[in-house]
Protein backbone atom coordinates (compact mmCIF):
# COMPACT_ATOMS: atom_id res chain seq x y z
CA UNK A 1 1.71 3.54 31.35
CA UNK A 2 3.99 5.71 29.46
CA UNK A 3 7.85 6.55 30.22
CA UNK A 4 10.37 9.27 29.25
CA UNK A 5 14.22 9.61 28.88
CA UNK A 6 16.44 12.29 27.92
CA UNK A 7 19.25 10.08 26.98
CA UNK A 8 20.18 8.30 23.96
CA UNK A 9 20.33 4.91 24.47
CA UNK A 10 18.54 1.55 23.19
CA UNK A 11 18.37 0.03 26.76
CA UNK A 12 16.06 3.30 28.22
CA UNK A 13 12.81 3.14 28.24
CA UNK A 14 12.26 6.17 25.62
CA UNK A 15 14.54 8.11 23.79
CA UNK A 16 15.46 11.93 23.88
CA UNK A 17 17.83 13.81 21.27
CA UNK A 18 18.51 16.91 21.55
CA UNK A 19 19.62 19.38 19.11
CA UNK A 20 20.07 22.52 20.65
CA UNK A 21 18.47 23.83 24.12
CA UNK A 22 18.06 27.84 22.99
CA UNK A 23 15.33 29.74 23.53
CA UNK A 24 11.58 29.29 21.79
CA UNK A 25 11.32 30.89 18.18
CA UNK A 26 7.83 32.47 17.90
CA UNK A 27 5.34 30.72 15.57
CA UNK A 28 4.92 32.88 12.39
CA UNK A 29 1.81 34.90 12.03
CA UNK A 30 -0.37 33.76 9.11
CA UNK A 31 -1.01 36.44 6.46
CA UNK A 32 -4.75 38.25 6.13
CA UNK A 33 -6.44 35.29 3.21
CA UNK A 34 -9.76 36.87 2.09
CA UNK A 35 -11.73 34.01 2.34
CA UNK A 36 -14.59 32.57 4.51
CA UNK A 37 -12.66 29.40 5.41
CA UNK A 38 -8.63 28.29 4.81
CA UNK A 39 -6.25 25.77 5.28
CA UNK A 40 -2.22 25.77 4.73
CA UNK A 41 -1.25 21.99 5.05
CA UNK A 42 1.94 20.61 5.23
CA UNK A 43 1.70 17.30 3.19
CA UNK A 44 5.39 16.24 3.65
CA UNK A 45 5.24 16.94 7.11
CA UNK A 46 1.60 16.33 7.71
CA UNK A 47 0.99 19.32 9.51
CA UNK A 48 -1.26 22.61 9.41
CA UNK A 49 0.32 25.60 9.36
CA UNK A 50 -2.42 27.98 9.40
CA UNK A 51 -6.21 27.41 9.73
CA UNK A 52 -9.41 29.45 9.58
CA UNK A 53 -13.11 27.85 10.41
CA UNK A 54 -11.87 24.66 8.99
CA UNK A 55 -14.76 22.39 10.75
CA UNK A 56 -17.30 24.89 9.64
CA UNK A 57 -19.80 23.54 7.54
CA UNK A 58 -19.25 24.75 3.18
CA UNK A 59 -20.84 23.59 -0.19
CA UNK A 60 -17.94 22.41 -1.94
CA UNK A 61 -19.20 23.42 -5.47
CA UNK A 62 -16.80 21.54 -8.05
CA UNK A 63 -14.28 20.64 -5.46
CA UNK A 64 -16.93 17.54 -5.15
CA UNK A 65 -15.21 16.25 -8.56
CA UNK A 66 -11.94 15.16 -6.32
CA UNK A 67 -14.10 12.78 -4.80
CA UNK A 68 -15.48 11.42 -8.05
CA UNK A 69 -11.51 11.18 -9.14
CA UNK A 70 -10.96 9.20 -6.18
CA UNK A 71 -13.95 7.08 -6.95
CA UNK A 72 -12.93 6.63 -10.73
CA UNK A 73 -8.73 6.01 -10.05
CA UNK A 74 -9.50 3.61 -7.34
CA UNK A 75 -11.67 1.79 -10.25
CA UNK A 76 -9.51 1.60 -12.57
CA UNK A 77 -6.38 0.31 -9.79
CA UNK A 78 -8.95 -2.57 -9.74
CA UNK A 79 -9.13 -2.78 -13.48
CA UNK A 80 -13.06 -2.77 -13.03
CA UNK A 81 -12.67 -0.04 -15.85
CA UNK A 82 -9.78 1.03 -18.28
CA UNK A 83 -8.62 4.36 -19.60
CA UNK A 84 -9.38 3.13 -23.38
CA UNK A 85 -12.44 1.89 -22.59
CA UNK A 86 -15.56 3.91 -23.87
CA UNK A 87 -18.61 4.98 -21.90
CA UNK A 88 -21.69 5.97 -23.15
CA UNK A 89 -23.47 9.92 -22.92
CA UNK A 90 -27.08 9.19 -21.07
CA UNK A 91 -29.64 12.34 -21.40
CA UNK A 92 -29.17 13.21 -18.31
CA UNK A 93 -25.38 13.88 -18.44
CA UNK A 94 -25.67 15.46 -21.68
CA UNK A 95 -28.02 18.02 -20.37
CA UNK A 96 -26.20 19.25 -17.28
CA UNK A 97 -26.16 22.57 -16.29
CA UNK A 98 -22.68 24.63 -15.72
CA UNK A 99 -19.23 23.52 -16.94
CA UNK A 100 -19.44 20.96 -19.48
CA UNK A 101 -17.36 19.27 -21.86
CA UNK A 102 -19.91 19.10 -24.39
CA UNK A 103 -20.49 15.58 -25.40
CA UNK A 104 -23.66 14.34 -26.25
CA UNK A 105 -25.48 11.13 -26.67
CA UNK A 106 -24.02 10.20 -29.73
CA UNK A 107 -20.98 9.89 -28.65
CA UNK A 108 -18.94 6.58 -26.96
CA UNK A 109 -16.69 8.42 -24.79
CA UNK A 110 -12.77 6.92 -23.70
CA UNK A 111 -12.62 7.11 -20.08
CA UNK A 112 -9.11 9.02 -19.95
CA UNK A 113 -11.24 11.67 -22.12
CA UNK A 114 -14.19 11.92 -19.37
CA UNK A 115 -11.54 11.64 -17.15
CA UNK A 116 -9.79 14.79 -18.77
CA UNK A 117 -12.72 16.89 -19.07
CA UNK A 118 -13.94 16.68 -15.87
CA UNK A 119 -10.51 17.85 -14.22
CA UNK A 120 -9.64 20.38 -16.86
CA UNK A 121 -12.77 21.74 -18.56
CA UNK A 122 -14.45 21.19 -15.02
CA UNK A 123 -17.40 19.35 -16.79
CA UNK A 124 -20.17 18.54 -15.13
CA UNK A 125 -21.33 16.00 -18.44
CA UNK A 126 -18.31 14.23 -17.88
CA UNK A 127 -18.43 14.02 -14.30
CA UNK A 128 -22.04 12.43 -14.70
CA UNK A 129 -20.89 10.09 -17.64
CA UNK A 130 -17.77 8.46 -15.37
CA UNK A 131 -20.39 8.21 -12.38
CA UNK A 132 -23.17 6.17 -14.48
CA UNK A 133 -20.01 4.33 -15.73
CA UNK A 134 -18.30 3.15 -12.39
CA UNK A 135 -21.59 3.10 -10.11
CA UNK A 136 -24.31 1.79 -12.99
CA UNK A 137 -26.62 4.66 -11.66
CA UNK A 138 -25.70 8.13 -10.17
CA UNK A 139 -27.32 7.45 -7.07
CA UNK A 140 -25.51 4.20 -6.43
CA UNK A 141 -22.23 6.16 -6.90
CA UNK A 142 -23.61 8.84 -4.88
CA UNK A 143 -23.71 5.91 -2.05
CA UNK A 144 -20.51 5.02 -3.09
CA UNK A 145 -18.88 8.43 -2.32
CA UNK A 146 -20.72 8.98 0.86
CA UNK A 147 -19.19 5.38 2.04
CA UNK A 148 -16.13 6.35 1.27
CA UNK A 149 -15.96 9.89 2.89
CA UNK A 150 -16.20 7.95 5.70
CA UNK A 151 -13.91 5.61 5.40
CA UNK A 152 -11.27 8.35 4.84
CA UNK A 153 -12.64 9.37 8.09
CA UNK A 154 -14.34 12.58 6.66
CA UNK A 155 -16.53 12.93 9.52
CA UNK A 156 -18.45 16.15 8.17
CA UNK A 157 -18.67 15.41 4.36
CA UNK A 158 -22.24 14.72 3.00
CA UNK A 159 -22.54 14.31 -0.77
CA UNK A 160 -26.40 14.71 -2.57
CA UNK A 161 -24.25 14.30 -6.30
CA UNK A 162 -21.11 13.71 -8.37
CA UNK A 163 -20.82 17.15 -9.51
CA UNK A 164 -21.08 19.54 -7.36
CA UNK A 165 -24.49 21.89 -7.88
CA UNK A 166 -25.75 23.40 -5.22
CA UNK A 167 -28.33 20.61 -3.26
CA UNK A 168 -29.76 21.02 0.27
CA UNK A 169 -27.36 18.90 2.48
CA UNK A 170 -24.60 18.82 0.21
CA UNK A 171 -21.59 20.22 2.50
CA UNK A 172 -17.82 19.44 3.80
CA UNK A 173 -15.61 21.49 5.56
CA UNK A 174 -12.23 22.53 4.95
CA UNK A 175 -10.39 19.78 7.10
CA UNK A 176 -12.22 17.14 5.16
CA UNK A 177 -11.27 18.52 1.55
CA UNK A 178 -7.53 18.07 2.98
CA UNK A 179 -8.09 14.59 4.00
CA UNK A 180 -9.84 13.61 0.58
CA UNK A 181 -7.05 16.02 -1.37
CA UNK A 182 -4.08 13.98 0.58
CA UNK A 183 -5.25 10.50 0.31
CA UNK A 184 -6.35 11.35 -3.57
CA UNK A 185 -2.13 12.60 -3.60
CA UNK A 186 -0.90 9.14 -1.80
CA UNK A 187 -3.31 6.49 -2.85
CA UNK A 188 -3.33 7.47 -6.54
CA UNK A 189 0.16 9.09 -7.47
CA UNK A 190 -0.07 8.25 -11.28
CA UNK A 191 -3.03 9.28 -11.98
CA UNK A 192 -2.33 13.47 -10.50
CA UNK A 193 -0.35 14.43 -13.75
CA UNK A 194 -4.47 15.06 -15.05
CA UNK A 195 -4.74 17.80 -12.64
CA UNK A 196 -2.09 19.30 -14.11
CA UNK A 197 -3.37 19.35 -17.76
CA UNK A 198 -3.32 22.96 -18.50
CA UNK A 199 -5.47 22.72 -21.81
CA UNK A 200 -7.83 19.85 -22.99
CA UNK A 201 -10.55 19.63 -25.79
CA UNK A 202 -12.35 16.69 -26.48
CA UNK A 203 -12.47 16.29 -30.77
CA UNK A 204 -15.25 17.60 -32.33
CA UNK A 205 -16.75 19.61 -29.91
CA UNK A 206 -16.38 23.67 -28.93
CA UNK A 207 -12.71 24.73 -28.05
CA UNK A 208 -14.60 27.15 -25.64
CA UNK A 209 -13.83 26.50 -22.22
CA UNK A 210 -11.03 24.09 -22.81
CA UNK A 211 -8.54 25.99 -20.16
CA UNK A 212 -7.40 24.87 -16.56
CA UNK A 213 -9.59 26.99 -13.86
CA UNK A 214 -6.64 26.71 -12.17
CA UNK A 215 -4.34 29.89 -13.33
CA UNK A 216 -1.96 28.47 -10.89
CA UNK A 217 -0.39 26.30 -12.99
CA UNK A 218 0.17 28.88 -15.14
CA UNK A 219 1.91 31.59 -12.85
CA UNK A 220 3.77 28.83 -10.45
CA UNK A 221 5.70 26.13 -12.41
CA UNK A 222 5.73 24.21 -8.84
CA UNK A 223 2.07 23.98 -8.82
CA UNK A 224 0.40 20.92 -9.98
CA UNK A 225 -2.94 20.64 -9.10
CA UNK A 226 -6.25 20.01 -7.75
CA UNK A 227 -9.01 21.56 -8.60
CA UNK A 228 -11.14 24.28 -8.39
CA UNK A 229 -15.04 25.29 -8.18
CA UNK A 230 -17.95 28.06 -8.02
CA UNK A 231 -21.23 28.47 -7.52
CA UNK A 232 -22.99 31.56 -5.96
CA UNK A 233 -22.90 29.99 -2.74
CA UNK A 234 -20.16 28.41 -2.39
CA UNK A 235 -18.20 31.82 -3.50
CA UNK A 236 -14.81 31.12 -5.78
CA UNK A 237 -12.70 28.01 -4.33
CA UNK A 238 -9.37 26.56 -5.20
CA UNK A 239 -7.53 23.23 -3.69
CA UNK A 240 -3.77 24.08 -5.51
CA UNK A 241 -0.34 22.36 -4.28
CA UNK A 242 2.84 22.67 -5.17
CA UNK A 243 6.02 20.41 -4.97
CA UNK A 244 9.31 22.68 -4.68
CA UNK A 245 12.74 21.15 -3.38
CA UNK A 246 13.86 21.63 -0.02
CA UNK A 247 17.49 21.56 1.26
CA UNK A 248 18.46 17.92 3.11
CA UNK A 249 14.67 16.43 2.15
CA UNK A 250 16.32 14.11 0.24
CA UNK A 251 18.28 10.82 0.56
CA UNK A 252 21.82 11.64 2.37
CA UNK A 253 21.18 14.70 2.98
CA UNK A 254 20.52 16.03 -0.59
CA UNK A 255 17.33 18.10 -1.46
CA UNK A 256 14.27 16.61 -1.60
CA UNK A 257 10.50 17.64 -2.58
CA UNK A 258 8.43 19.48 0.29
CA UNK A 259 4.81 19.87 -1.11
CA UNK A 260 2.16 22.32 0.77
CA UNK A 261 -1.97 21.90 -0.07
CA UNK A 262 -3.66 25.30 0.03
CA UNK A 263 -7.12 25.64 0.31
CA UNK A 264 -9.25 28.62 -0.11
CA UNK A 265 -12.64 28.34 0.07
CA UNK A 266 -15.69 31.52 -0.51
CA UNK A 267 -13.22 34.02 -1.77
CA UNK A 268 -15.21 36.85 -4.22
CA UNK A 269 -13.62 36.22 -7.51
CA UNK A 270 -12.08 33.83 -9.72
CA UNK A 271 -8.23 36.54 -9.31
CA UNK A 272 -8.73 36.34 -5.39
CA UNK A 273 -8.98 32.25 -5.25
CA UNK A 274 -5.98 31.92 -7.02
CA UNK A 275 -4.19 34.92 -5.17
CA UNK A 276 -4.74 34.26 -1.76
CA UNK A 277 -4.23 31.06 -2.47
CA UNK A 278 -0.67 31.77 -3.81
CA UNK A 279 -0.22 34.28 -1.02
CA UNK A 280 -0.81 31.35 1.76
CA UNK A 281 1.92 28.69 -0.26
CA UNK A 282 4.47 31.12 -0.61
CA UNK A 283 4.10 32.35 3.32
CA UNK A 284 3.91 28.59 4.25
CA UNK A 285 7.37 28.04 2.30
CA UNK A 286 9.28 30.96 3.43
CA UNK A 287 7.61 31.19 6.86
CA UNK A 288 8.41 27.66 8.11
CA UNK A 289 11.16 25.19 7.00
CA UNK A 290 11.00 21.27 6.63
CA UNK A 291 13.70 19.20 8.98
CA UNK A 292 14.08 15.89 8.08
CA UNK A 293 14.60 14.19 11.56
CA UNK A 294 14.80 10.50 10.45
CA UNK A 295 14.93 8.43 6.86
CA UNK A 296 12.18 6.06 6.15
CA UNK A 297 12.90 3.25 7.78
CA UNK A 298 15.34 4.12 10.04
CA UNK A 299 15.32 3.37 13.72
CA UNK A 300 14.10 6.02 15.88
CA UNK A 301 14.86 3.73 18.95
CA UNK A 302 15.45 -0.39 19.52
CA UNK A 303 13.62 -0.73 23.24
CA UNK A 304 13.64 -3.88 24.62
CA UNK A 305 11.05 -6.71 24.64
CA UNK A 306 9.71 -9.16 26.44
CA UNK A 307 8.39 -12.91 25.69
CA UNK A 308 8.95 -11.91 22.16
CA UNK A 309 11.65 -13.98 19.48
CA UNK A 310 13.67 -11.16 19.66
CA UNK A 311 15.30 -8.94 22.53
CA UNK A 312 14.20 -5.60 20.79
CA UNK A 313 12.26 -3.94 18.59
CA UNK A 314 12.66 -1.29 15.90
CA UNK A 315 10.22 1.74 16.27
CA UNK A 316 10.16 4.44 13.36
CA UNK A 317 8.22 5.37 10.38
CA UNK A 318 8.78 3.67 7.05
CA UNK A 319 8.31 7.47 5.25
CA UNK A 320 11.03 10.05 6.49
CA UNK A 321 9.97 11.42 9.64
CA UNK A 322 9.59 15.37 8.79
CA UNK A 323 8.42 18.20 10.72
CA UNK A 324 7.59 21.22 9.75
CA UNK A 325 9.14 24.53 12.12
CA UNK A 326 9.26 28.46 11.53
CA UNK A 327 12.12 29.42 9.91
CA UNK A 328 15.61 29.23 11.82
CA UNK A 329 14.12 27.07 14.72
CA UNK A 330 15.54 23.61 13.13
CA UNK A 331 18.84 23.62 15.80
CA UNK A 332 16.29 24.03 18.94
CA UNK A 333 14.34 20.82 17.94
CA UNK A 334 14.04 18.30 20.87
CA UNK A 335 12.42 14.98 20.24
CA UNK A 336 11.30 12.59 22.63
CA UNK A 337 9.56 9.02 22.50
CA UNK A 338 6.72 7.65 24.60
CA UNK A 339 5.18 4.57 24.01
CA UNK A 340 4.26 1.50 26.64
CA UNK A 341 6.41 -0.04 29.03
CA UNK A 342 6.70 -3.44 29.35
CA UNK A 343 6.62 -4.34 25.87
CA UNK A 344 5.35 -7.59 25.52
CA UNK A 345 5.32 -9.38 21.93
CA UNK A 346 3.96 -10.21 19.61
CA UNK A 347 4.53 -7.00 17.03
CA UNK A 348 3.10 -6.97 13.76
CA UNK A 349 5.39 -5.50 10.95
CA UNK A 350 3.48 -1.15 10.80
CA UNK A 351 1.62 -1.86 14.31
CA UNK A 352 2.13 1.65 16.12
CA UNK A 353 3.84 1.40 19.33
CA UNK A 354 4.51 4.73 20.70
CA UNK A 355 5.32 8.67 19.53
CA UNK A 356 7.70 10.72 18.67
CA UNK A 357 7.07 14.23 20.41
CA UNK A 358 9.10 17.68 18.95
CA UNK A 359 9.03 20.51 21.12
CA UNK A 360 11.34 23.64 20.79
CA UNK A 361 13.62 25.27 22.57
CA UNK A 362 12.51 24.92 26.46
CA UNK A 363 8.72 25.49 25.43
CA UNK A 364 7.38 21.74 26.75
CA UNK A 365 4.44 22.93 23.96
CA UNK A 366 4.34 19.56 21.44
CA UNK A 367 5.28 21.04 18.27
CA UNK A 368 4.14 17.82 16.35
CA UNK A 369 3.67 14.43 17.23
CA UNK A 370 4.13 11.17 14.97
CA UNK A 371 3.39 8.03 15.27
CA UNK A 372 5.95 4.98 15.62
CA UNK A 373 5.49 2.00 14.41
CA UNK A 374 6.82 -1.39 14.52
CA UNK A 375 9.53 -1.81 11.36
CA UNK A 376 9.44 -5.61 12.02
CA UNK A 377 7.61 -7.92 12.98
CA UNK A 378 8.55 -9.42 16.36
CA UNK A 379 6.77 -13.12 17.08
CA UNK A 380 5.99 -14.65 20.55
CA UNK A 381 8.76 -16.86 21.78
CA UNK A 382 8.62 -20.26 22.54
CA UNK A 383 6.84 -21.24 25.93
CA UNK A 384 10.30 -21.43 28.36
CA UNK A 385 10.99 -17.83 26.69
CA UNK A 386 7.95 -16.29 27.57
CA UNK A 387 7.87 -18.10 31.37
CA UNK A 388 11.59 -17.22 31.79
CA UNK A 389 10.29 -13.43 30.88
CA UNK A 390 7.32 -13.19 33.15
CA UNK A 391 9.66 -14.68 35.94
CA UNK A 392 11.75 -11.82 35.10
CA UNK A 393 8.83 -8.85 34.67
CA UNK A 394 7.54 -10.20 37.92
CA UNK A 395 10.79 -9.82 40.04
CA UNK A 396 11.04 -6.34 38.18
């Protein structure tokens, strides 16, 4: 059972504040993005603001390389490898077709170097290198990456290699690349300064190819990554995001970072990825506006308990709650909590209780939805606290 309130008050049963009660602002109308498949995510907010075929089934090309990345950074969290540490060229990555960073087999390689050349010179030799080095053999990593598309709950993600050629079966969709490219942003934060190496050579070899695909980075000094890739099926495709501040984002009120994730993916050229891609951040950051509605953990609302060692319980997020809203509709926001009633402890400390629900204006449309969570634990009481309770929930 679920209840509502419109009042604010830690003895309802669920919580309403209300900014403003005018009428709905209309949701802003995505530009035209010349691609076969897009994706405008709010990261800070955890929203999407625009979408096209984004469960429809793509080759990923060298976008499979974020993947590998995730593989490789959530090695060396584990200190199973080390950036210092050396890895060794086999035949078989030294003879890979497309983008390479041209080492060979005579070479012992650093891992930050692999690690370098397969983000910013794209190469598909160092991609293969770091995948015999982490998972002993490239189909054991391949195994590796397929296990772990799933357990970041990429549902329609198949991967046939590290690298990203074109291979029967080898496909994601554009709603998976922005649950791999978000998790790769949270889980791994100091390891994304790679993706936004603009220029890398590895000594001794060709200085050709040796720039970012990612002109991005060039023309926006708020990008700073991913990645991009091509092959003639997959068309031209870019994963870029960008970090610019935000009024009241930050702590007190000051301005804070709002990051977007654009993804383009089968555009016709290597100018169109990175302009449509440009075209859809800069819409998403004028077209929509972040409100901060709570700080990390701050109490959304204290409802009471029962049986539990204490009389209430804290429900919020431990990140600031943020939503993401078209431009100018921040003072129509209305948010509202539902989540179970009775609540009976025990709470674990992060256990989601309930949800906070935004709607706009008098539109009862759910503009977003987040999830509350416990910000303490809350144990069982003792055995005449829980018997006095249920004498109590029964008479209620």
């Amino acid at each position: 059972m679920y209840c509502f309130a419109r009042a604010f008050s830690g003895l309802l049963l669920a919580f309403s504040f209300t900014v403003s009660s005018v009428a709905q602002a209309q949701v802003p109308q995505a530009p035209e993005i010349a691609a076969r498949s897009y994706l405008l995510l709010d990261v800070t907010a955890n929203q999407i603001l625009a979408a096209k075929d984004i469960d429809s089934p793509v080759e990923p090309a060298s976008l499979t390389k974020l993947m590998t990345e995730y593989l490789v950074f959530d090695a060396l969290r584990a200190k199973k490898i080390d950036l210092k540490q050396t890895f060794s060229v086999s035949e078989r990555a030294w003879k890979m077709p497309g983008s390479r960073m041209f080492i060979d087999p005579k070479m012992q390689v650093p891992v930050e170097d692999l690690i370098k050349g397969m983000i910013v010179q794209s190469g598909n030799d160092a991609t293969m290198a770091l995948a015999e080095g982490v998972g002993g053999t490239v189909e054991h990593f391949v195994q590796l990456m397929n296990e772990q598309a799933k357990a970041l709950g990429m549902k329609s993600t198949t991967y046939k290699n590290p690298e990203g050629l074109t291979e029967p079966g080898h496909t994601t969709t554009a709603r998976d690349l922005s649950i791999l490219s978000t998790r790769l942003m949270q889980d791994f934060p100091d390891y994304m300064g790679f993706s936004a190496i603009k220029k890398y050579r590895y000594p001794g070899t060709p200085a050709a190819n040796d720039t970012n695909r990612n002109t991005l980075l060039f023309r926006d000094p708020t990008v700073d990554g991913l990645k991009t890739g091509h092959t003639a099926a997959a068309g031209y495709c870019m994963i870029a995001t960008a970090k610019r501040d935000f009024p009241n984002l930050g702590a007190n009120g000051a301005p804070g970072g709002r990051r977007l994730l654009a993804i383009v993916l089968g555009t016709a050229s290597d100018s169109a990825r990175a302009t449509e891609s440009q075209k859809l951040m800069n819409w998403g950051y004028t077209a929509f506006e972040a409100v901060k509605l709570f700080d990390g953990g701050q109490a959304v609302v204290s409802p009471s308990v029962w049986k539990g060692s204490a009389s209430t319980v804290k429900l919020g997020q431990f990140q600031p709650i943020v939503v993401a809203v078209p431009a100018g509709s921040a003072p129509k926001l209305k948010t509202q909590v539902a989540r179970p009633d009775p609540l009976v402890a025990p709470f674990s400390r992060g256990q989601r209780i309930g949800s906070l629900k935004v709607t706009s204006g008098d539109n009862p449309a759910v503009v977003a939805e987040v999830p509350l969570v416990a910000l303490e634990a809350v144990e069982e009481a003792g055995i005449f606290g829980r018997a006095w309770d249920a004498i109590r929930l029964w008479i209620k």
